[in-house]
Protein backbone atom coordinates (compact mmCIF):
# COMPACT_ATOMS: atom_id res chain seq x y z
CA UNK A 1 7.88 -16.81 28.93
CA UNK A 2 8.17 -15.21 25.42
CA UNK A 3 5.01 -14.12 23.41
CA UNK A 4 4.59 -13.20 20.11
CA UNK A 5 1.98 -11.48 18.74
CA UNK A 6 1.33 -9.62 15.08
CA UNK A 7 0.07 -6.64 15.36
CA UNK A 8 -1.47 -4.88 12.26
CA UNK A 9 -2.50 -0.95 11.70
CA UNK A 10 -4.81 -0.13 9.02
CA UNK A 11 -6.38 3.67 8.40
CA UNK A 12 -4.79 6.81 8.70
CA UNK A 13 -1.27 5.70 9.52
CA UNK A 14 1.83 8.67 9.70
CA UNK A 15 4.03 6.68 7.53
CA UNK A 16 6.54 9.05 7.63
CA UNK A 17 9.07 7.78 10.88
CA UNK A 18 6.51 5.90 12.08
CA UNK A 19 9.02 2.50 11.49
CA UNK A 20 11.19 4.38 13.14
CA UNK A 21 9.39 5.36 16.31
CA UNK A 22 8.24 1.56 16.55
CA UNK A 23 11.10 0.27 16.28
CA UNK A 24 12.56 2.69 19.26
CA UNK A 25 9.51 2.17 21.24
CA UNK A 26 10.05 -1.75 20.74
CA UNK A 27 13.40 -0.74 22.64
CA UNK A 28 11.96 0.90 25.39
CA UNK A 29 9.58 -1.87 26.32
CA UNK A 30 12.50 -4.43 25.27
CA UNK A 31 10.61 -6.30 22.59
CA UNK A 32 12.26 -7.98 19.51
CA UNK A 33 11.01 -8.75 16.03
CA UNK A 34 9.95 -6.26 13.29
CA UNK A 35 8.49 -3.60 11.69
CA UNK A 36 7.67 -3.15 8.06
CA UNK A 37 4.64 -1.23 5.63
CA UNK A 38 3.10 -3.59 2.98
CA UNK A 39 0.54 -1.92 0.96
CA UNK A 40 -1.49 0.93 3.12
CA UNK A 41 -0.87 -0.90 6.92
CA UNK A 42 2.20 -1.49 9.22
CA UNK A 43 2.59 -5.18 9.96
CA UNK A 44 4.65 -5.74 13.67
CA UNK A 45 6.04 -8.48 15.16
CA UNK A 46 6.94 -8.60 18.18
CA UNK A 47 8.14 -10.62 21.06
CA UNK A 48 8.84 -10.18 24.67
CA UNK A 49 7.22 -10.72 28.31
CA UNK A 50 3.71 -10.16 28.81
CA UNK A 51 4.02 -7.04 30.60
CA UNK A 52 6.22 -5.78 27.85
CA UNK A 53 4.13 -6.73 25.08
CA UNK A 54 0.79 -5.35 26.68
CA UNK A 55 3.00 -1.88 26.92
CA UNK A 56 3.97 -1.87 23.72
CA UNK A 57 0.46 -2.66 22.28
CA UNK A 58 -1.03 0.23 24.32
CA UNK A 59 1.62 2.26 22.40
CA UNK A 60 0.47 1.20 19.21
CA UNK A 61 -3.35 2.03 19.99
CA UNK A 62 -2.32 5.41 21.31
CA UNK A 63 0.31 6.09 18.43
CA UNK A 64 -1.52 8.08 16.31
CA UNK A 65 -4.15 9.53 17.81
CA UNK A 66 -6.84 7.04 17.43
CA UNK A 67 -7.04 7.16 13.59
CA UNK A 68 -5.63 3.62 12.87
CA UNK A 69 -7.51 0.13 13.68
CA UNK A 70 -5.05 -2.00 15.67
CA UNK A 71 -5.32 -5.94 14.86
CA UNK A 72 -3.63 -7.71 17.16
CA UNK A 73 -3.16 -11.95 16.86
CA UNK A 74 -1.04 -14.41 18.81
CA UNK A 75 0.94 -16.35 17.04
CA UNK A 76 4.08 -18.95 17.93
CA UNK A 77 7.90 -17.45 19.09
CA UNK A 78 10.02 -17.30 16.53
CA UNK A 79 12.91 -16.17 18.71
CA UNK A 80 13.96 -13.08 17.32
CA UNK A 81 17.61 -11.84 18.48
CA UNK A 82 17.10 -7.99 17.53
CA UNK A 83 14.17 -5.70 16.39
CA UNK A 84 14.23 -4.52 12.68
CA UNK A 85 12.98 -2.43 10.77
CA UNK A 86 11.90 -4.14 7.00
């Protein structure tokens, strides 16, 4: 069954390759949607199995070292074919 959630990172966020590195970790756990910055946080979307998606998420936590807050909301599929970065 395919989630989606919206993740959102506020605080002290690397923005430099950090799309980047989502958007290749998004591969790894085989996840589509996207990745973009608007204003000082990184808004994901992303899509996949459960298992996947609770990877992923624990990725995002861990991604920089504890310095961002990591909002995380469920929202409906939207069916995304690929993962992009915005």
């Amino acid at each position: 069954m395919t989630r989606h959630f919206q993740i959102t990172l506020e605080g002290e966020i690397q923005r430099k390759g950090f799309r980047f590195h989502t958007f290749l970790a998004a591969q790894t756990f085989n996840l589509n949607g996207s990745v973009s910055i608007e204003e000082d946080r990184i808004i994901i979307n992303a899509e996949g199995g459960e298992e996947n998606l609770n990877g992923f998420i624990h990725w995002c936590r861990k991604g920089n070292g504890g310095k961002t807050t990591v909002h995380v909301i469920e929202k409906p599929p939207v069916y995304y074919n690929d993962f992009l970065i915005l």
